[in-house]
PDB file of N, CA and C in Angstrom:
ATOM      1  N   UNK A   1     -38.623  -7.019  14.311  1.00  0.00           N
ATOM      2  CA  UNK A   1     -39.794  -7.519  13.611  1.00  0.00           C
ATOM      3  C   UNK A   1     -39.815  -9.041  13.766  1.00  0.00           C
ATOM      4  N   UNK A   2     -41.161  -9.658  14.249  1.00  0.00           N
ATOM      5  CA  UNK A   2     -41.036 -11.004  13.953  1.00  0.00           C
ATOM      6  C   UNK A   2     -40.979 -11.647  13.372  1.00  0.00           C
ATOM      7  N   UNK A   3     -40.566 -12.678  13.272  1.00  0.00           N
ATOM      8  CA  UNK A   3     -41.096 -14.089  11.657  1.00  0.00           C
ATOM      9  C   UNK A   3     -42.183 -13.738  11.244  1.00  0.00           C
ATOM     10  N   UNK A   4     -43.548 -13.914  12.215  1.00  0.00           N
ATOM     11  CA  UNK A   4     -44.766 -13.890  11.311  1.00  0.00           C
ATOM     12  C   UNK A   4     -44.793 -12.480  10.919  1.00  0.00           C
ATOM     13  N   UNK A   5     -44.998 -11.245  11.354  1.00  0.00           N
ATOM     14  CA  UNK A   5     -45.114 -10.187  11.228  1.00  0.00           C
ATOM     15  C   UNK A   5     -44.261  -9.735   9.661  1.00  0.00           C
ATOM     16  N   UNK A   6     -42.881 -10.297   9.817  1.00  0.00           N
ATOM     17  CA  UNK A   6     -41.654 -10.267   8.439  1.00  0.00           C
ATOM     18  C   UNK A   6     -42.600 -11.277   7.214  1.00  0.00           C
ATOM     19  N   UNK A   7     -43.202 -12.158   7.158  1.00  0.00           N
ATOM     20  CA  UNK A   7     -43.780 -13.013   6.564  1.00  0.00           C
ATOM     21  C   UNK A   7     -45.217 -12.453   5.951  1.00  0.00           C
ATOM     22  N   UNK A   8     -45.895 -11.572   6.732  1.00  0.00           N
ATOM     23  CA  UNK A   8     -47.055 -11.064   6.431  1.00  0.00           C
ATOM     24  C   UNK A   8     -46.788  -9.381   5.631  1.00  0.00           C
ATOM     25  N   UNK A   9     -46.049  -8.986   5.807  1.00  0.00           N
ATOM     26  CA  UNK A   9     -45.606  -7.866   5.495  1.00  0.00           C
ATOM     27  C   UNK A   9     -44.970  -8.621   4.077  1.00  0.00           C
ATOM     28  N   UNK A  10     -44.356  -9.473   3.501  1.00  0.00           N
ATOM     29  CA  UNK A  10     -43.921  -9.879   2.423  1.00  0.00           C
ATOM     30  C   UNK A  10     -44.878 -10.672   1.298  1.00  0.00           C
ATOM     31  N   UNK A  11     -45.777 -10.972   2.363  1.00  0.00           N
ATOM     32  CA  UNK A  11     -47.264 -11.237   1.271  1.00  0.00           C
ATOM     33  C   UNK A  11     -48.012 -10.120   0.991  1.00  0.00           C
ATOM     34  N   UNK A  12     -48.134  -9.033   1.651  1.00  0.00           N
ATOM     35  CA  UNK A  12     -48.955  -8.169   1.452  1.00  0.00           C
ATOM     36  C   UNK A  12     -48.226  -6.949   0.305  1.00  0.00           C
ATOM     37  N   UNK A  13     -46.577  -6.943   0.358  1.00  0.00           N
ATOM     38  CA  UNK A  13     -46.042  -6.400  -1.264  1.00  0.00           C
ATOM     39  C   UNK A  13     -45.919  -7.036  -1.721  1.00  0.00           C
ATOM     40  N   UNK A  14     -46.028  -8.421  -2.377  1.00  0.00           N
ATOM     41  CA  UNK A  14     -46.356  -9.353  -3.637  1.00  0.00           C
ATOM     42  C   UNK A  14     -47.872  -9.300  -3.767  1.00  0.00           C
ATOM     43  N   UNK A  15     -48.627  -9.056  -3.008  1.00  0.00           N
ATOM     44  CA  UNK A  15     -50.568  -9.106  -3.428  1.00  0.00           C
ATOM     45  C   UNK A  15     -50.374  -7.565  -3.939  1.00  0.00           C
ATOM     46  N   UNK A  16     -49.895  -6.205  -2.810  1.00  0.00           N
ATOM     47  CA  UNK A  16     -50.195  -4.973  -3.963  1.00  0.00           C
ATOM     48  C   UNK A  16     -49.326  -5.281  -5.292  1.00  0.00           C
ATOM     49  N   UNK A  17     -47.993  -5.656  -5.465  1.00  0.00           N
ATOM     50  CA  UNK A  17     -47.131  -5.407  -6.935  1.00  0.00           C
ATOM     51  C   UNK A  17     -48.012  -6.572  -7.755  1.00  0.00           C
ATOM     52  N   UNK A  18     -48.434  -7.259  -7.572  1.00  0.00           N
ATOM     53  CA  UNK A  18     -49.478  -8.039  -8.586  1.00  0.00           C
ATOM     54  C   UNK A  18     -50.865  -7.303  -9.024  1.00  0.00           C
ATOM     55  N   UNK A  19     -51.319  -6.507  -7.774  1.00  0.00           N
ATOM     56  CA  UNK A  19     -52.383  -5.588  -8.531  1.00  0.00           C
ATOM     57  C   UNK A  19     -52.030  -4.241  -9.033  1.00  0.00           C
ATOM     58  N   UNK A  20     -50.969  -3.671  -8.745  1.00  0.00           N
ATOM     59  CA  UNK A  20     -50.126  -2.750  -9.573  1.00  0.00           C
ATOM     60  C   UNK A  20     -49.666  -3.509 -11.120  1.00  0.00           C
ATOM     61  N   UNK A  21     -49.396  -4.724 -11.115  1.00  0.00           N
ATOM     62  CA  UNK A  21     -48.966  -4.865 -12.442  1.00  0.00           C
ATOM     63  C   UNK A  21     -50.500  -5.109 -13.272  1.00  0.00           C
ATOM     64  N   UNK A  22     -51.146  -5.856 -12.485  1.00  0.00           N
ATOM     65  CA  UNK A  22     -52.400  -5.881 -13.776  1.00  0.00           C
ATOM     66  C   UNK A  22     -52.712  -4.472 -13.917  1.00  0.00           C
ATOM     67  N   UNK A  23     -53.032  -3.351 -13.075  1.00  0.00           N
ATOM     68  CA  UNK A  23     -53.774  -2.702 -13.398  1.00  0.00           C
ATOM     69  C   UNK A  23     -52.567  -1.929 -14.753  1.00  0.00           C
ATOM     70  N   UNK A  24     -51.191  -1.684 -14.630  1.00  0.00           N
ATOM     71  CA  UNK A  24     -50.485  -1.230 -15.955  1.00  0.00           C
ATOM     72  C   UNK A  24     -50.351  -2.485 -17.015  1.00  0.00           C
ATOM     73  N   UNK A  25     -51.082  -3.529 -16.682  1.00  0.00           N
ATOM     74  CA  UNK A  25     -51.110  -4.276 -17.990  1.00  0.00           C
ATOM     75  C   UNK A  25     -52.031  -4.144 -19.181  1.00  0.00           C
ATOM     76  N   UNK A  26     -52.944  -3.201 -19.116  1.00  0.00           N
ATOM     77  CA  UNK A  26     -53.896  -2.900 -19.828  1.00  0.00           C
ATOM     78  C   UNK A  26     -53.200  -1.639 -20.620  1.00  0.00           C
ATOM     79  N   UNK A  27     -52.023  -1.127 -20.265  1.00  0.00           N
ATOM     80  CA  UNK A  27     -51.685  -0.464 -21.032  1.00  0.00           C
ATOM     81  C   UNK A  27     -50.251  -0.354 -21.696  1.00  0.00           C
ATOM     82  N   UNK A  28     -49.932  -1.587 -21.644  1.00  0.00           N
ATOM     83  CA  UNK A  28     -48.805  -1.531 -21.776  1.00  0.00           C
ATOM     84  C   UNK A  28     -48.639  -2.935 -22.645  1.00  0.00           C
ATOM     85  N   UNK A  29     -47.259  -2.761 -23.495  1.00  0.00           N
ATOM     86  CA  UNK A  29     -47.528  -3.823 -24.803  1.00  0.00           C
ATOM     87  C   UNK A  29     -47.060  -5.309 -23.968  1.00  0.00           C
ATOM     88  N   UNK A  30     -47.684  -6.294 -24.919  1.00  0.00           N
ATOM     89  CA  UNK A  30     -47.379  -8.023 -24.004  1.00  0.00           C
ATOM     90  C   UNK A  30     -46.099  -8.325 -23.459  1.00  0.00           C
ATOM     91  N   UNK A  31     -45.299  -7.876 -24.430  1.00  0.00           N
ATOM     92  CA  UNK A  31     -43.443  -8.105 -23.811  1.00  0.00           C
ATOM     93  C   UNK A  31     -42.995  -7.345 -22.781  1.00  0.00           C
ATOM     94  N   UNK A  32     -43.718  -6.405 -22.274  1.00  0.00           N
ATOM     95  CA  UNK A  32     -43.488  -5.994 -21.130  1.00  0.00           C
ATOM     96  C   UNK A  32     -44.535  -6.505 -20.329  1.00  0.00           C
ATOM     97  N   UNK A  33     -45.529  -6.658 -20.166  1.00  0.00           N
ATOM     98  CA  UNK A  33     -46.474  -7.264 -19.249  1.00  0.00           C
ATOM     99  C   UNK A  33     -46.039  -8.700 -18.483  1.00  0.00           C
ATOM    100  N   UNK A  34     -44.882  -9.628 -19.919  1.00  0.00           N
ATOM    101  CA  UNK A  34     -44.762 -10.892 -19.696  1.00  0.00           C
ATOM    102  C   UNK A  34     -43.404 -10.679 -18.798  1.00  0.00           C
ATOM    103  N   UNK A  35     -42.450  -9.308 -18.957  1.00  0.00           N
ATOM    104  CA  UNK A  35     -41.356  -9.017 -18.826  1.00  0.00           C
ATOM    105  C   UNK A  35     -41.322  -9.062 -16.971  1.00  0.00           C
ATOM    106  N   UNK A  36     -42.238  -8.265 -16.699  1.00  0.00           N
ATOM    107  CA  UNK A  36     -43.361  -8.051 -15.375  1.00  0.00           C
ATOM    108  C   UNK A  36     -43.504  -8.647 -14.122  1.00  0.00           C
ATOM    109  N   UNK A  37     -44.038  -9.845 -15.219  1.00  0.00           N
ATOM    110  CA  UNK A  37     -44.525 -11.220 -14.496  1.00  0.00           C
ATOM    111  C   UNK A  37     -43.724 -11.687 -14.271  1.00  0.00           C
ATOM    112  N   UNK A  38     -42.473 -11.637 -14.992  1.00  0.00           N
ATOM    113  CA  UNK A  38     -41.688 -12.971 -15.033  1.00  0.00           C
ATOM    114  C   UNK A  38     -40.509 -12.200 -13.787  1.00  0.00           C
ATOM    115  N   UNK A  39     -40.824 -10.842 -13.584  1.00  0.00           N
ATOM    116  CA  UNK A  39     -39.542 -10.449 -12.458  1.00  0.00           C
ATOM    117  C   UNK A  39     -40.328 -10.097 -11.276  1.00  0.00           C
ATOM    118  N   UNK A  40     -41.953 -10.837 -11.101  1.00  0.00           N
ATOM    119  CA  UNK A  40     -42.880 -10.831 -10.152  1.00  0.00           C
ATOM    120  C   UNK A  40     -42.312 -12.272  -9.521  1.00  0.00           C
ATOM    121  N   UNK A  41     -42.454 -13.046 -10.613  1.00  0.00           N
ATOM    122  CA  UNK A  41     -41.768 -14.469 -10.381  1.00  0.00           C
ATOM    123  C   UNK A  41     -40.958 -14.883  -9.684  1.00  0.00           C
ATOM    124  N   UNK A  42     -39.852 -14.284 -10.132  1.00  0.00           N
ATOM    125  CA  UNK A  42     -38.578 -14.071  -9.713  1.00  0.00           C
ATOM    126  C   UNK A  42     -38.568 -14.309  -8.111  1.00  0.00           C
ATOM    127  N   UNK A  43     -39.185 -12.744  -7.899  1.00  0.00           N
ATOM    128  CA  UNK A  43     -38.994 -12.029  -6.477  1.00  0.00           C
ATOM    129  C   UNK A  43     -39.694 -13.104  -5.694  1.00  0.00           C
ATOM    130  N   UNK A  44     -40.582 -13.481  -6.349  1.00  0.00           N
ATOM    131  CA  UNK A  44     -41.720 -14.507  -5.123  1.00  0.00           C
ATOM    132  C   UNK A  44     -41.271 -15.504  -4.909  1.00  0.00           C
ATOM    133  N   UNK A  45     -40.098 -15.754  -6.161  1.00  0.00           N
ATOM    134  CA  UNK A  45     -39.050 -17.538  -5.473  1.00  0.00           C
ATOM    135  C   UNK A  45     -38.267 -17.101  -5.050  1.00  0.00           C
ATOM    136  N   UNK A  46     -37.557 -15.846  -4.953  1.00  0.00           N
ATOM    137  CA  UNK A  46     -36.431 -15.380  -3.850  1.00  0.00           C
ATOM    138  C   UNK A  46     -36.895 -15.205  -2.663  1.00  0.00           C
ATOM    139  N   UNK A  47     -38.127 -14.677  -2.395  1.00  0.00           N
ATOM    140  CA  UNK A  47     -38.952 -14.376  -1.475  1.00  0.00           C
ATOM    141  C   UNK A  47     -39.059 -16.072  -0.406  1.00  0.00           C
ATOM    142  N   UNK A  48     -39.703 -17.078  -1.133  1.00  0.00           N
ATOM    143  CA  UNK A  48     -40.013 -18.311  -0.819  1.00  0.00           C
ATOM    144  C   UNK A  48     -38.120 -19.149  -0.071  1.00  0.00           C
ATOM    145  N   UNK A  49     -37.391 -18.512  -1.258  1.00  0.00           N
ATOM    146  CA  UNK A  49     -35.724 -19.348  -0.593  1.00  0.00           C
ATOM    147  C   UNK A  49     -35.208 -18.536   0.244  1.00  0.00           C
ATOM    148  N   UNK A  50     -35.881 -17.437   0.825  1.00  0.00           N
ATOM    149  CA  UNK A  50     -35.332 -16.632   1.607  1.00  0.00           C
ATOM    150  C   UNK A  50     -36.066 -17.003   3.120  1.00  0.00           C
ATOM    151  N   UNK A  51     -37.290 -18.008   2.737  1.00  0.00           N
ATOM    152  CA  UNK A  51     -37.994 -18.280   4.073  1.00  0.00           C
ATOM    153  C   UNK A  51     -38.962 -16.734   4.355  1.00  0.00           C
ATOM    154  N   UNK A  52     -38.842 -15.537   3.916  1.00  0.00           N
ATOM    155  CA  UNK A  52     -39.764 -14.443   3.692  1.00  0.00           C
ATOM    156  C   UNK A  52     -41.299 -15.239   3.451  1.00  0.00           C
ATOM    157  N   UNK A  53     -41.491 -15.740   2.947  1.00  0.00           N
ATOM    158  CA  UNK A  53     -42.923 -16.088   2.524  1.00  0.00           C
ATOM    159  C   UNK A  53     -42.846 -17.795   2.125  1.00  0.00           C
ATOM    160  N   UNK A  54     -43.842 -18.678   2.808  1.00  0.00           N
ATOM    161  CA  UNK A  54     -44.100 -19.832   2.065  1.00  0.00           C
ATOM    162  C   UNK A  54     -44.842 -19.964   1.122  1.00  0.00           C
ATOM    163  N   UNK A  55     -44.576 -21.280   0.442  1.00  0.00           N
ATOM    164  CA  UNK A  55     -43.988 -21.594  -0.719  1.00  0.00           C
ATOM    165  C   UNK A  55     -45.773 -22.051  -1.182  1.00  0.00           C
ATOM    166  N   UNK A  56     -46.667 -22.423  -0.325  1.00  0.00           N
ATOM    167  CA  UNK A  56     -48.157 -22.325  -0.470  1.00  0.00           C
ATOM    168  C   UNK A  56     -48.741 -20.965  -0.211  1.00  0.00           C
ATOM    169  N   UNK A  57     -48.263 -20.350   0.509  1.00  0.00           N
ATOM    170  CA  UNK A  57     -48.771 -18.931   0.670  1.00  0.00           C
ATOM    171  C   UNK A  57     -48.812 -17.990  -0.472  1.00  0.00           C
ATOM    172  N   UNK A  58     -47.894 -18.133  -1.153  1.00  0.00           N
ATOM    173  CA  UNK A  58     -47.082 -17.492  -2.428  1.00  0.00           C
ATOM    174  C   UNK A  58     -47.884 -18.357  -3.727  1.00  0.00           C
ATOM    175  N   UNK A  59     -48.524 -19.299  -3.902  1.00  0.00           N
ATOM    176  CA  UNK A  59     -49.157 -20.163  -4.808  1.00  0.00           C
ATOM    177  C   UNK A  59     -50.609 -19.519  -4.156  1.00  0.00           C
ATOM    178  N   UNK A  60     -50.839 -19.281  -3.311  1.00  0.00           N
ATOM    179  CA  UNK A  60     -52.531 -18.641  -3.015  1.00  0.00           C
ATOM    180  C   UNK A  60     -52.493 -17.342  -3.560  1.00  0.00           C
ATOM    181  N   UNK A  61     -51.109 -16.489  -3.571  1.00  0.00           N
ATOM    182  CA  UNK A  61     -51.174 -15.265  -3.675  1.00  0.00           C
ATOM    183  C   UNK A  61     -51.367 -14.868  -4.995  1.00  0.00           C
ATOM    184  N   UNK A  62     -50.557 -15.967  -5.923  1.00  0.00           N
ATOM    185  CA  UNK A  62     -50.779 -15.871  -7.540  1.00  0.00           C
ATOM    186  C   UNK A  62     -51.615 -16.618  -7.903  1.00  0.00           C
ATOM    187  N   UNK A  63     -52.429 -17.718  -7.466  1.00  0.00           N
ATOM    188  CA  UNK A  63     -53.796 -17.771  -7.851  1.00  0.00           C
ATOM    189  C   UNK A  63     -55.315 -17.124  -7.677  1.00  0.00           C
ATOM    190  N   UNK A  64     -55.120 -15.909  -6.735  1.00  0.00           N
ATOM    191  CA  UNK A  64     -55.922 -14.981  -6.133  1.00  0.00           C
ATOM    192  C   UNK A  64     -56.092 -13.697  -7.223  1.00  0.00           C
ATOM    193  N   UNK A  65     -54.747 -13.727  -7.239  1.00  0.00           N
ATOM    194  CA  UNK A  65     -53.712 -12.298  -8.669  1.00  0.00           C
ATOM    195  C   UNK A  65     -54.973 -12.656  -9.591  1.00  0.00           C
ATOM    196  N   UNK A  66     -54.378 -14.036 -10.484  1.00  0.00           N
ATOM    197  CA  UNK A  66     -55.110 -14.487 -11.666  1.00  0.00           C
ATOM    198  C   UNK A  66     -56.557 -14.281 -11.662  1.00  0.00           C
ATOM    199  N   UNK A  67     -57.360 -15.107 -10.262  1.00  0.00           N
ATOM    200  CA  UNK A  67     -58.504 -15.033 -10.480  1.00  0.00           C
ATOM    201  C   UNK A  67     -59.227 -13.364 -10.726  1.00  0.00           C
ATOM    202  N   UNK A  68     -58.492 -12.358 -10.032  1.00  0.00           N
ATOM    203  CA  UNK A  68     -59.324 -11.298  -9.922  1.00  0.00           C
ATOM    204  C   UNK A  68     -58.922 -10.651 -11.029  1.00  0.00           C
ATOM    205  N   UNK A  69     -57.607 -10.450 -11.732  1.00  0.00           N
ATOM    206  CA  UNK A  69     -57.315  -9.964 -12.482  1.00  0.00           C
ATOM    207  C   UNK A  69     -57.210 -10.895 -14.339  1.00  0.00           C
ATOM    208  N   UNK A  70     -58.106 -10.616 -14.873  1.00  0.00           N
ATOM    209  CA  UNK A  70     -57.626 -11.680 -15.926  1.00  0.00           C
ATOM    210  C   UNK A  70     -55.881 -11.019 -16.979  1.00  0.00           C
ATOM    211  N   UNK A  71     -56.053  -9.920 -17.303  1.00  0.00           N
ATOM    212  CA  UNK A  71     -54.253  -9.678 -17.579  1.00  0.00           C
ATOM    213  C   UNK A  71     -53.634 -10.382 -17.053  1.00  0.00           C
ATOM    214  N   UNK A  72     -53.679 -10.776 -16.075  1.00  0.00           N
ATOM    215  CA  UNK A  72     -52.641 -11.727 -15.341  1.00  0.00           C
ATOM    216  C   UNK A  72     -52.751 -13.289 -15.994  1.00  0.00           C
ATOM    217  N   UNK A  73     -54.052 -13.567 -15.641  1.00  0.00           N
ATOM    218  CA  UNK A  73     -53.907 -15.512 -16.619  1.00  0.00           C
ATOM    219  C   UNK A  73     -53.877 -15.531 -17.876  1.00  0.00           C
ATOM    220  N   UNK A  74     -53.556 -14.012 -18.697  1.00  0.00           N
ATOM    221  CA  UNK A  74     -53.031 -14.489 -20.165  1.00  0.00           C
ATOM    222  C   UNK A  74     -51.748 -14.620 -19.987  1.00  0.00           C
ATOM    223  N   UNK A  75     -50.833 -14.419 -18.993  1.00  0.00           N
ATOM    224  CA  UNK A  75     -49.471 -14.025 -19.380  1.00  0.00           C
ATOM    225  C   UNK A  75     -48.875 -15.409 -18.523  1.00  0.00           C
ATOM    226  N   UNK A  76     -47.973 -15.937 -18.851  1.00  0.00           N
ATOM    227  CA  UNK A  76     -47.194 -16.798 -18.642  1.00  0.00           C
ATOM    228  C   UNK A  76     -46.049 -16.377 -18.561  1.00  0.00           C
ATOM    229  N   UNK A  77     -44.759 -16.619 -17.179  1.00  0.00           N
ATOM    230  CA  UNK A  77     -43.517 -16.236 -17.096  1.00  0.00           C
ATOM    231  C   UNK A  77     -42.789 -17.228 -17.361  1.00  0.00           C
ATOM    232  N   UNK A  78     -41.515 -16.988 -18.179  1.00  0.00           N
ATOM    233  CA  UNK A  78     -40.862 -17.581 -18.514  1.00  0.00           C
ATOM    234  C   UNK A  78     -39.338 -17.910 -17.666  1.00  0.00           C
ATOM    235  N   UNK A  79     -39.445 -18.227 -16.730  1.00  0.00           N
ATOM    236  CA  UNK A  79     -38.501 -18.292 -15.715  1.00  0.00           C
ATOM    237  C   UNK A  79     -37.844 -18.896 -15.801  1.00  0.00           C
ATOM    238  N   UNK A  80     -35.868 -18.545 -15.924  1.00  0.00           N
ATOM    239  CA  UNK A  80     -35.108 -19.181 -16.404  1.00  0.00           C
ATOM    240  C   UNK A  80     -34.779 -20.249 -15.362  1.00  0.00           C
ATOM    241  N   UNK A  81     -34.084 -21.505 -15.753  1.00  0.00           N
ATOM    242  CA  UNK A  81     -34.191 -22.834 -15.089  1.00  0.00           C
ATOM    243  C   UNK A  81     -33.618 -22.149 -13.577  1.00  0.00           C
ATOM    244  N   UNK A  82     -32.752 -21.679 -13.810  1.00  0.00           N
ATOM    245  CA  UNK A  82     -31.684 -21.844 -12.887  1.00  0.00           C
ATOM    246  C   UNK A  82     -31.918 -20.848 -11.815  1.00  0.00           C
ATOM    247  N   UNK A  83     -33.273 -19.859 -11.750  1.00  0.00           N
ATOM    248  CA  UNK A  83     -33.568 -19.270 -10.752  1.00  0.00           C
ATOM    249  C   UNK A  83     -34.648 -20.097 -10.484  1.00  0.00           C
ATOM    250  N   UNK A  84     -35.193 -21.121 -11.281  1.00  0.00           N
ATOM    251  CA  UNK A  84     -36.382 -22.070 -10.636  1.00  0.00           C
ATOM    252  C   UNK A  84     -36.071 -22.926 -10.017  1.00  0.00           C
ATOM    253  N   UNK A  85     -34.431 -23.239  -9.644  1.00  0.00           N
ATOM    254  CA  UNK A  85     -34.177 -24.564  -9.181  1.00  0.00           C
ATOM    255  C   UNK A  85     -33.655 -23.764  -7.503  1.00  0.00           C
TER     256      UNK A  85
END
């Protein structure tokens, strides 16, 4: 598999698991919705330090999430320092 091909294939399961999570955020209580997000988070900065996906590509992908889905721009992840650094 190539770089780009490995790279496009890793944006395209962070765009479906972001519309998989809004669409179970409507039914499911906030501490798990935020629980969600925040191990959507996660994956998309492991994703980004893994060179899998850049680090603007991955900021289009969760501002795309938000815009279409509003469940998504109520919830804020709380991402501990030390997987943000």
């Amino acid at each position: 598999m190539t770089e780009d091909a490995r790279c496009r294939r890793t944006a395209n399961l962070l765009i479906a698991r972001l519309d998989a999570l809004a669409r179970a955020a409507d039914r499911l209580p906030h501490p798990e919705v935020e629980r969600l997000v925040e191990l959507a988070s996660v994956a998309t900065m492991r994703a980004v330090a893994l060179e899998l996906l850049d680090a603007d590509r991955a900021e289009s992908i969760w501002d795309d999430a938000r815009r279409r889905h509003p469940a998504l721009r109520a919830v804020e992840a709380q991402v501990p320092p030390a997987l943000a650094a």
